[in-house]
C-alpha atoms as a PDB file:
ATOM      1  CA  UNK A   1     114.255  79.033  15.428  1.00  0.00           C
ATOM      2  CA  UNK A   2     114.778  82.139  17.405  1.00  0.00           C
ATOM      3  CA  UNK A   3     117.562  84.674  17.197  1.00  0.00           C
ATOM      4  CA  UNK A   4     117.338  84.030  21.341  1.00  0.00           C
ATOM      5  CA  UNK A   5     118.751  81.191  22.585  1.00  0.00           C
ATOM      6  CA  UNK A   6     116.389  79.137  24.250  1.00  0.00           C
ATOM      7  CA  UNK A   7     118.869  76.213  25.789  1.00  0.00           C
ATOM      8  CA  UNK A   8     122.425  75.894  27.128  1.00  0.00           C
ATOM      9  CA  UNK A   9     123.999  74.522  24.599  1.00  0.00           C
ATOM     10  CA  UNK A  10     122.428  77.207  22.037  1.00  0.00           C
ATOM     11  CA  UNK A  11     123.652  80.042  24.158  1.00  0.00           C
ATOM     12  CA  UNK A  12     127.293  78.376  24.661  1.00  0.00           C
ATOM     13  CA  UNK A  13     127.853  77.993  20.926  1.00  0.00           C
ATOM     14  CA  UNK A  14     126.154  81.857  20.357  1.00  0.00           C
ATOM     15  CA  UNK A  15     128.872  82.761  23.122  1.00  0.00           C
ATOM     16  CA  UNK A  16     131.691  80.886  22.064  1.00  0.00           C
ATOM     17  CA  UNK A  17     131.596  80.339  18.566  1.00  0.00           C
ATOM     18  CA  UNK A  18     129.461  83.512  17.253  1.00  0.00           C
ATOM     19  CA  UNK A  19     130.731  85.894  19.357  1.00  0.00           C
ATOM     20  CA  UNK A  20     134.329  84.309  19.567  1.00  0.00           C
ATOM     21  CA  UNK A  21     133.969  84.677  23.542  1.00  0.00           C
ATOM     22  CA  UNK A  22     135.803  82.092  25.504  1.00  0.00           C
ATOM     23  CA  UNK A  23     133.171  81.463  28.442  1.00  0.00           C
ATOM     24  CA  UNK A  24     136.734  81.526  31.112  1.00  0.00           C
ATOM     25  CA  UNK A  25     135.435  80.715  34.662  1.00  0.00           C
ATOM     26  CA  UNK A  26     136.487  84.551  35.268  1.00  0.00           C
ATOM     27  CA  UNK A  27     134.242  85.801  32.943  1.00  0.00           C
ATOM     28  CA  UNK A  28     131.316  83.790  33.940  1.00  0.00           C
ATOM     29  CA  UNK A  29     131.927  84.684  37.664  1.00  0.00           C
ATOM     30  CA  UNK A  30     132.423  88.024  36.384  1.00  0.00           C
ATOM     31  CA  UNK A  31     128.983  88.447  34.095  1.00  0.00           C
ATOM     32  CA  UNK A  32     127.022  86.075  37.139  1.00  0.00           C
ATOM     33  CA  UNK A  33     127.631  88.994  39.843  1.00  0.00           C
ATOM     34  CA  UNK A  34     127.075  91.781  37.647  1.00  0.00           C
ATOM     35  CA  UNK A  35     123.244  89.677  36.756  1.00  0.00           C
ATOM     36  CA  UNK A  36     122.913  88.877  39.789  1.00  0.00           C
ATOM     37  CA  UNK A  37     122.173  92.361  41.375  1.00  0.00           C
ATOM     38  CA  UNK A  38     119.377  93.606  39.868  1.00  0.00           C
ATOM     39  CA  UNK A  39     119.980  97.089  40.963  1.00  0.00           C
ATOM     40  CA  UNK A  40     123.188  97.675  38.609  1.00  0.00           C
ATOM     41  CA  UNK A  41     121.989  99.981  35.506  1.00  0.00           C
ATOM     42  CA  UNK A  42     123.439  96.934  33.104  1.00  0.00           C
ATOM     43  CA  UNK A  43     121.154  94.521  34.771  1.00  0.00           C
ATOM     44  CA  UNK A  44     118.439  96.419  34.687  1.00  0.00           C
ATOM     45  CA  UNK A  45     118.787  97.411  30.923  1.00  0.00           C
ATOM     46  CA  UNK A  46     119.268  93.495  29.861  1.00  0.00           C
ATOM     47  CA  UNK A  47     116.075  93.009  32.212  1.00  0.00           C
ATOM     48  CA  UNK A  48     114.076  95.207  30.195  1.00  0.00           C
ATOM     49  CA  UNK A  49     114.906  94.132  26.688  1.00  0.00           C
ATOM     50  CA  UNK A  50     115.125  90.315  27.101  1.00  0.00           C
ATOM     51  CA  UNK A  51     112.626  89.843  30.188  1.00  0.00           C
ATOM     52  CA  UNK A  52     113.191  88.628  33.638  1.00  0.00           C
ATOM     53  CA  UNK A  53     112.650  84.772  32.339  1.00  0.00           C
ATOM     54  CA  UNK A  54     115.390  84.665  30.088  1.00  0.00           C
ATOM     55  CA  UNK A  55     117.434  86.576  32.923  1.00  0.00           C
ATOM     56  CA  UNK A  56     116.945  83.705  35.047  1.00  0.00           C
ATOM     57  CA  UNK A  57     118.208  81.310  32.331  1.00  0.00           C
ATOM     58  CA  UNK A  58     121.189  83.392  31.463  1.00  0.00           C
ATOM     59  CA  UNK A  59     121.990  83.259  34.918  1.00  0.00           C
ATOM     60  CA  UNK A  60     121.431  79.709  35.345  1.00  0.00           C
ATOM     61  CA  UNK A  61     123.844  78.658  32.325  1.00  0.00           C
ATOM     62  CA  UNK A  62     126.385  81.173  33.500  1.00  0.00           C
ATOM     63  CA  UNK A  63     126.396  79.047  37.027  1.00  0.00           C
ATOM     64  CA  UNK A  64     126.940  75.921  34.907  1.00  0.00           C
ATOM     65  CA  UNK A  65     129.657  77.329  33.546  1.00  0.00           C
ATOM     66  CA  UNK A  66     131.095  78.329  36.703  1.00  0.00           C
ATOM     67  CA  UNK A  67     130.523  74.346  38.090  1.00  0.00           C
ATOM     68  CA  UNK A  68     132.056  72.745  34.889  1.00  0.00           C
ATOM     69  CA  UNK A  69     135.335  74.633  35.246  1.00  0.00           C
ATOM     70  CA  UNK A  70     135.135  74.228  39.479  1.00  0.00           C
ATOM     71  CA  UNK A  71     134.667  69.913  38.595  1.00  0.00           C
ATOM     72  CA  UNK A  72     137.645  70.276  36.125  1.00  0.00           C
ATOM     73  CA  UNK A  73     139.623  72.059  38.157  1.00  0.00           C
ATOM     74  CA  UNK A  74     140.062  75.540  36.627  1.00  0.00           C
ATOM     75  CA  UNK A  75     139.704  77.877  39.691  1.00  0.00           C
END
C-alpha cells in the first residue's frame, strides 16, 4: 500500500480523517485554483515532489469535490 493515495476515496479519508481537514466546497475551490496555475511557486513545488501525474489526479478529485457539494446544494 503506498503512503500516496492512489484513488479518491483514499485521498478523501487521508484528507478528512488523517489530516482532520473538512474538504468545504471553499477549500476545494480554493486548493483547485491555486493547482491549477502551474506558474504559482506552491504548484510548482508539489509538481516537483509528487510528479505531474498525481497533480492531475489531485486536481481531478478536488473537482469532484467541488461537483458533489454544487449537486447537494452547498454553494
Amino acid at each position: 500500500m503506498s503512503i500516496i493515495p492512489q484513488n479518491f476515496d483514499d485521498w478523501k479519508i487521508c484528507i478528512e480523517k488523517k489530516c482532520g481537514i473538512p474538504l468545504t466546497l471553499e477549500f476545494a475551490s480554493k486548493r483547485l485554483s491555486v493547482y491549477e496555475d502551474e506558474g504559482l511557486p506552491e504548484t510548482k513545488k508539489f509538481i516537483k515532489l509528487y510528479g505531474k501525474d498525481h497533480m492531475e489526479h489531485i486536481k481531478q478529485w478536488f473537482g469532484q469535490v467541488v461537483v458533489e457539494h454544487e449537486i447537494k446544494g452547498n454553494m
